[in-house]
Structure formats: C-alpha cells, structure tokens
Protein backbone atom coordinates (compact mmCIF):
# COMPACT_ATOMS: atom_id res chain seq x y z
CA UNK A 1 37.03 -84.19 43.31
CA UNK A 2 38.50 -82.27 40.05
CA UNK A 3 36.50 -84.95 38.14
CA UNK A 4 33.41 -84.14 39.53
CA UNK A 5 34.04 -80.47 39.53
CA UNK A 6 34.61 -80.66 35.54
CA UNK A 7 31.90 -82.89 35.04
CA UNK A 8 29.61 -79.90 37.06
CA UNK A 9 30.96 -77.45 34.75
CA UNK A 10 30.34 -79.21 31.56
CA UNK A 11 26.62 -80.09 32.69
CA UNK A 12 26.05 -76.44 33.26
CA UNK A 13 27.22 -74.92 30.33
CA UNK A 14 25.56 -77.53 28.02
CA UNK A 15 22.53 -76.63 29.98
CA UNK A 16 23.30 -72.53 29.34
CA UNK A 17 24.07 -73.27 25.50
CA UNK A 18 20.54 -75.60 25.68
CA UNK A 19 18.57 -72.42 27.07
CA UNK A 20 20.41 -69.99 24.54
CA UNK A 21 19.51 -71.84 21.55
CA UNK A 22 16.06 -72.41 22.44
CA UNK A 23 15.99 -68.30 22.79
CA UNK A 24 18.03 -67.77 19.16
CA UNK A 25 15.35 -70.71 17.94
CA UNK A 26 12.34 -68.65 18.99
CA UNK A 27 13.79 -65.43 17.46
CA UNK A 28 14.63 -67.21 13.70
CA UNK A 29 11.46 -68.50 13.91
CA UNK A 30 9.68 -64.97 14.17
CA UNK A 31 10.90 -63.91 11.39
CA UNK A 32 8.35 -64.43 8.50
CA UNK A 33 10.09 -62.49 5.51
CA UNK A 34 12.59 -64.97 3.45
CA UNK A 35 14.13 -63.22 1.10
CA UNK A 36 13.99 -58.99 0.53
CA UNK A 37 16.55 -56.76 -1.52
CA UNK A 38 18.40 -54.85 0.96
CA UNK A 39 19.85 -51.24 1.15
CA UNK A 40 23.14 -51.34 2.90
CA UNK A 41 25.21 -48.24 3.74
CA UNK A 42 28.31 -48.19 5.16
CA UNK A 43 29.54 -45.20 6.58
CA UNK A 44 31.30 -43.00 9.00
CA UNK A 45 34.70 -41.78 9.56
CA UNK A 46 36.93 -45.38 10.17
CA UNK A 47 38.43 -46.97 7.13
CA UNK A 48 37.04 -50.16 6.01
CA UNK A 49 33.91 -48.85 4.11
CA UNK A 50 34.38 -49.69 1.04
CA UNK A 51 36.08 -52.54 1.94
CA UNK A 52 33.67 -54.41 3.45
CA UNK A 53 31.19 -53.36 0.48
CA UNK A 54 33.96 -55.47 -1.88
CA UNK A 55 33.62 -58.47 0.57
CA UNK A 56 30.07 -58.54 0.01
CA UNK A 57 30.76 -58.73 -3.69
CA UNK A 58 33.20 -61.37 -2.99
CA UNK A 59 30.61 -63.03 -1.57
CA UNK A 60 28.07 -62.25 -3.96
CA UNK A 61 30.41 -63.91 -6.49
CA UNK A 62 31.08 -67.23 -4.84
CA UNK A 63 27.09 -67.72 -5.06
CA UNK A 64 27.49 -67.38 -8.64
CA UNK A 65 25.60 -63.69 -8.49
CA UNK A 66 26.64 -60.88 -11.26
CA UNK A 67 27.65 -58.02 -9.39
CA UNK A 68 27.89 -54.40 -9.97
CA UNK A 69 29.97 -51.57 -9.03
CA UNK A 70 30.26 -47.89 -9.55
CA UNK A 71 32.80 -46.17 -8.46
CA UNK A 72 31.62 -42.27 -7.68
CA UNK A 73 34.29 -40.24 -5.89
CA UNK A 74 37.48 -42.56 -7.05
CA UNK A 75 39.50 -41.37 -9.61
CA UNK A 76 39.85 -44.12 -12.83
CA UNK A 77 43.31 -46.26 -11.61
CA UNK A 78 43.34 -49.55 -11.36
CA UNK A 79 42.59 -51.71 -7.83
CA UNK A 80 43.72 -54.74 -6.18
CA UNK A 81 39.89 -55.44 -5.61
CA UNK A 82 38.88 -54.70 -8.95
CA UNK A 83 41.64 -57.14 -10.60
CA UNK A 84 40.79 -59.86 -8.28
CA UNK A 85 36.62 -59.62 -8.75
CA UNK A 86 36.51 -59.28 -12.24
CA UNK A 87 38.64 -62.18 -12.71
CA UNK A 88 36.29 -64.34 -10.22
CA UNK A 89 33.50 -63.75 -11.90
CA UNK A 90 30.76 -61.61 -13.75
CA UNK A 91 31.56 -58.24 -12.88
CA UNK A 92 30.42 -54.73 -14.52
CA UNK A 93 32.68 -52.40 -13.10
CA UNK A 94 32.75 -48.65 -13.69
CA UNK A 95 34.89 -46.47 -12.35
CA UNK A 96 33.42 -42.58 -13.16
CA UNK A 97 34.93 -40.48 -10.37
CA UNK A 98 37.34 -37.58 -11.47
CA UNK A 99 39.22 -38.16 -7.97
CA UNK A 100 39.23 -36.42 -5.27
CA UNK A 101 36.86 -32.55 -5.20
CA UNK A 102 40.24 -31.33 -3.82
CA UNK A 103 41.97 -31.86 -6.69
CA UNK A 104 39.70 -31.91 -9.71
CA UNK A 105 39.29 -28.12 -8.13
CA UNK A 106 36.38 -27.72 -10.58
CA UNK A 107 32.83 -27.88 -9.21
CA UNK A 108 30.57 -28.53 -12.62
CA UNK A 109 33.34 -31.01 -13.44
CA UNK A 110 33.13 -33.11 -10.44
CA UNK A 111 28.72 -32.35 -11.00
CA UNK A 112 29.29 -33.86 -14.40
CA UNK A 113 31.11 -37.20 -13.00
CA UNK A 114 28.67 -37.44 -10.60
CA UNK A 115 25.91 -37.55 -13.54
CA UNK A 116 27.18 -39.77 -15.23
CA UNK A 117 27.97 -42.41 -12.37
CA UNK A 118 24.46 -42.28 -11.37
CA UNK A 119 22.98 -42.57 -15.00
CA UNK A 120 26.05 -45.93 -15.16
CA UNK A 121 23.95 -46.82 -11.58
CA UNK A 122 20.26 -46.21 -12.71
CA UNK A 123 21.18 -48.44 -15.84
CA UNK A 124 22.58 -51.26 -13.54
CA UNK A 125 19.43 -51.33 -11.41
CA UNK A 126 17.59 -51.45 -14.15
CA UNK A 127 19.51 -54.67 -15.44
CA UNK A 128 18.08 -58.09 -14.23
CA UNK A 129 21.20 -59.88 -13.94
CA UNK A 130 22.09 -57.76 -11.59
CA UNK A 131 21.92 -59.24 -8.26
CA UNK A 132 24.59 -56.92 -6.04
CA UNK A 133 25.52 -53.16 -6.91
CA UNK A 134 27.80 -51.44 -4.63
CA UNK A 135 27.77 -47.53 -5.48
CA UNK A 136 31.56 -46.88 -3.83
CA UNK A 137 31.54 -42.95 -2.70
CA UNK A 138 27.96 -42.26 -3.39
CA UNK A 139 27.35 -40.56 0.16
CA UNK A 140 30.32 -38.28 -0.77
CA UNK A 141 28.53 -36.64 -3.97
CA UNK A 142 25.76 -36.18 -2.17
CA UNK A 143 27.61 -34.98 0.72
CA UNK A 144 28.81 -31.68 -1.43
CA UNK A 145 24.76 -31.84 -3.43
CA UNK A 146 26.34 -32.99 -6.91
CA UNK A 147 22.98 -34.95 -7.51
CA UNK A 148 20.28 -34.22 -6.12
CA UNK A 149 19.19 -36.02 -2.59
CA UNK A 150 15.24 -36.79 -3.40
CA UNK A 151 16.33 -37.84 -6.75
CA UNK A 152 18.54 -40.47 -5.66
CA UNK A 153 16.60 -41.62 -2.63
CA UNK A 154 13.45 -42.33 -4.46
CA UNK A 155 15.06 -44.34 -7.08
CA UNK A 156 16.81 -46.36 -4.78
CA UNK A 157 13.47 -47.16 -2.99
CA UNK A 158 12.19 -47.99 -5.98
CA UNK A 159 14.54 -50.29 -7.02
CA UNK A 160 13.17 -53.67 -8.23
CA UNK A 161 12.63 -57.03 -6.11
CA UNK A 162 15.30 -58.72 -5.00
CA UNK A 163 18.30 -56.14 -5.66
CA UNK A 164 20.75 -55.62 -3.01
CA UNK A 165 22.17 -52.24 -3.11
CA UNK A 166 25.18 -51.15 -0.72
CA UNK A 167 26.36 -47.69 -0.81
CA UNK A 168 29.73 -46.52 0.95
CA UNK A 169 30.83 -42.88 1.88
CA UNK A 170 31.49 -41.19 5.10
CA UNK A 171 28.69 -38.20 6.31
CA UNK A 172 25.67 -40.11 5.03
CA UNK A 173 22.98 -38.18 4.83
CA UNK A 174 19.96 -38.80 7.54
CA UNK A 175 17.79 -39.61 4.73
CA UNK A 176 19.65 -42.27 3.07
CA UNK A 177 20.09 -43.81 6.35
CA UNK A 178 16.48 -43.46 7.07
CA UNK A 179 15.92 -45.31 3.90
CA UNK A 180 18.36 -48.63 4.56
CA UNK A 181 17.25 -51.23 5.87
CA UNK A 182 20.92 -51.97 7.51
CA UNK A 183 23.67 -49.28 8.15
CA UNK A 184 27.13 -49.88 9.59
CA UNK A 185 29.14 -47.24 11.08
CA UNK A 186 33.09 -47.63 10.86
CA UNK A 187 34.72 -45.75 13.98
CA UNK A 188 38.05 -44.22 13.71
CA UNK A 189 39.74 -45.31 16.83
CA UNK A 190 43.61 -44.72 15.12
CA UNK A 191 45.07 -44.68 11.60
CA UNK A 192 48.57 -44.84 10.84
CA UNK A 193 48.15 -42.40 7.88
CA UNK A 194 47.94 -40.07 11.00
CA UNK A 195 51.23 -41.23 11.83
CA UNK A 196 52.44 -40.64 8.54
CA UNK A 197 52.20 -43.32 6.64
CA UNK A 198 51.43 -42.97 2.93
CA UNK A 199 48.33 -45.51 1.05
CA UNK A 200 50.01 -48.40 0.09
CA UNK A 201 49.19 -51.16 -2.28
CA UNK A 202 47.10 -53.93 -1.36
CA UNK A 203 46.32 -52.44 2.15
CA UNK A 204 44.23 -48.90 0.25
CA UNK A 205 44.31 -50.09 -2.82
C-alpha cells in the first residue's frame, strides 16, 4: 500500500514539474531580445545595496568582462571588495567621494566630489572595454541635487550598446527608476547597528 502510495506521488509531481516547464518553456520562448545593456538600480533603505552591485562585478569578472566602479558618496579607504576584485581581474576603480555630507560639513565641497565622480563615470561609459560600471552612491548625490538630475539621466540613456550600468543609493529618484530597466528594493526588516553594533570589517567593509 505505501508502495503504491509513493509511486502515486512521484507520478503526480513529475506530471506538475512536466506542466510547469512547458509554461516556463512558452515564456523563454517569447522573449525575442538576446542581448540589451541594462540599467540596474538598487535601492531602498535595507543594507545589501551595494553589495549585491559588487556581486555582479564578481560575476562580471569570472566572464572575463573589465569592470568599472565609481565610488560617489564613500570616502577614499580601502575595501575588502575592492582588494579582492582588482586582484581577480581588470578592474578601474575610483573611489571620489569626500565621505559622508555629515561630515565633510561643506556643501560646494561635497558638489565638487560629486563632479568629478561623474566626469571619472562619463569617461568610463565612454570606454569600450568597459562591459560593467557600478556607480556606488550615485542616488545619494542626487538625492541632496549635487549634479544635476536631467543631466545624469539622459546620459545614462544614452549610454552605448551593450553597457550594463548598476547604480546603488537609497531614495532613488522616480526618474532614475523610471529609466531602469530592473530595480531592486532592499527592505530594512532589522539591523544590528540599531542594536549597537559598530561596521565591522569584512561584514561593511
């Protein structure tokens, strides 16, 4: 009787699985467009952002892809990341933030970082090698208008063929989520720096 019983079970779920793949078959096969450079963003207010940007690069790099990074609202110290990736592979890393607005404490300074990370990102778009840039913080500087919105949003739709761009930041504006094509929103459900506990090395940083 138990024989028979498993043997009804198994026949039943191979015939579920049979009838779900022939649905995920169908839906692959409706999509016509092979290969398009994406705009990612990952935002919201649970941590992970930028981590998940890295593991894209990580990823990026075990294709044999040269990645880029700039680093907007991070101030220049060194990361566990950034020592692992650029010793896996082709990396152009650039990290132009001053820090934190709350402690730089100086508004045309923090402007003035901003600048020049974007010019570092226009110039890595611009590169052909260039296969994956991940512009870390972005959303923040545009969060407190240290570049201006339209400006960045029309160069990043104009970016060529083929680039994959992912930008990280909480608050991301509507328009730069209008403009990606995928956007993932990290959820704070509980942090333990709530509870205390400082960044530590290789869990932040």
């Amino acid at each position: 009787m138990k024989e028979e019983q498993e043997k009804d079970a198994a026949r039943r779920h191979r015939e579920k699985m049979e009838k779900r793949k022939a649905v995920q078959d169908a839906e692959v096969v409706g999509k016509t467009i092979a290969q398009k450079g994406l705009l990612m963003v990952h935002t919201g207010p649970g941590k992970g952002k930028s981590t998940a940007a890295f593991g894209l690069a990580l990823r990026a790099l075990g294709h044999g892809w040269k990645v880029g990074v700039v680093q907007f609202g991070k101030g220049a110290w060194r990361t566990g990341e950034r020592e692992m990736l650029e010793k896996l592979g082709e990396v152009s890393w650039h990290t132009l933030g001053e820090g934190f607005t709350w402690e730089t404490q100086d508004r045309a300074r923090d402007e003035a970082a901003a600048r020049r990370a974007w010019e570092t990102a226009c110039a890595l778009m611009d590169d052909p090698e260039i296969r994956l840039l991940v512009l870390d913080e972005l959303n923040i500087s545009l969060r407190y208008d240290h570049l201006p919105l339209e400006e960045v949003i029309e160069r990043l739709a104009a970016r060529r063929e083929g680039l994959h761009i992912v930008v990280t930041g909480r608050n991301a504006k509507p328009e730069m989520i209008a403009a990606a094509d995928l956007v993932t929103e990290m959820t704070l459900v509980k942090h333990h720096f709530a509870a205390g506990v400082k960044a530590q090395e290789g869990i932040e940083f």
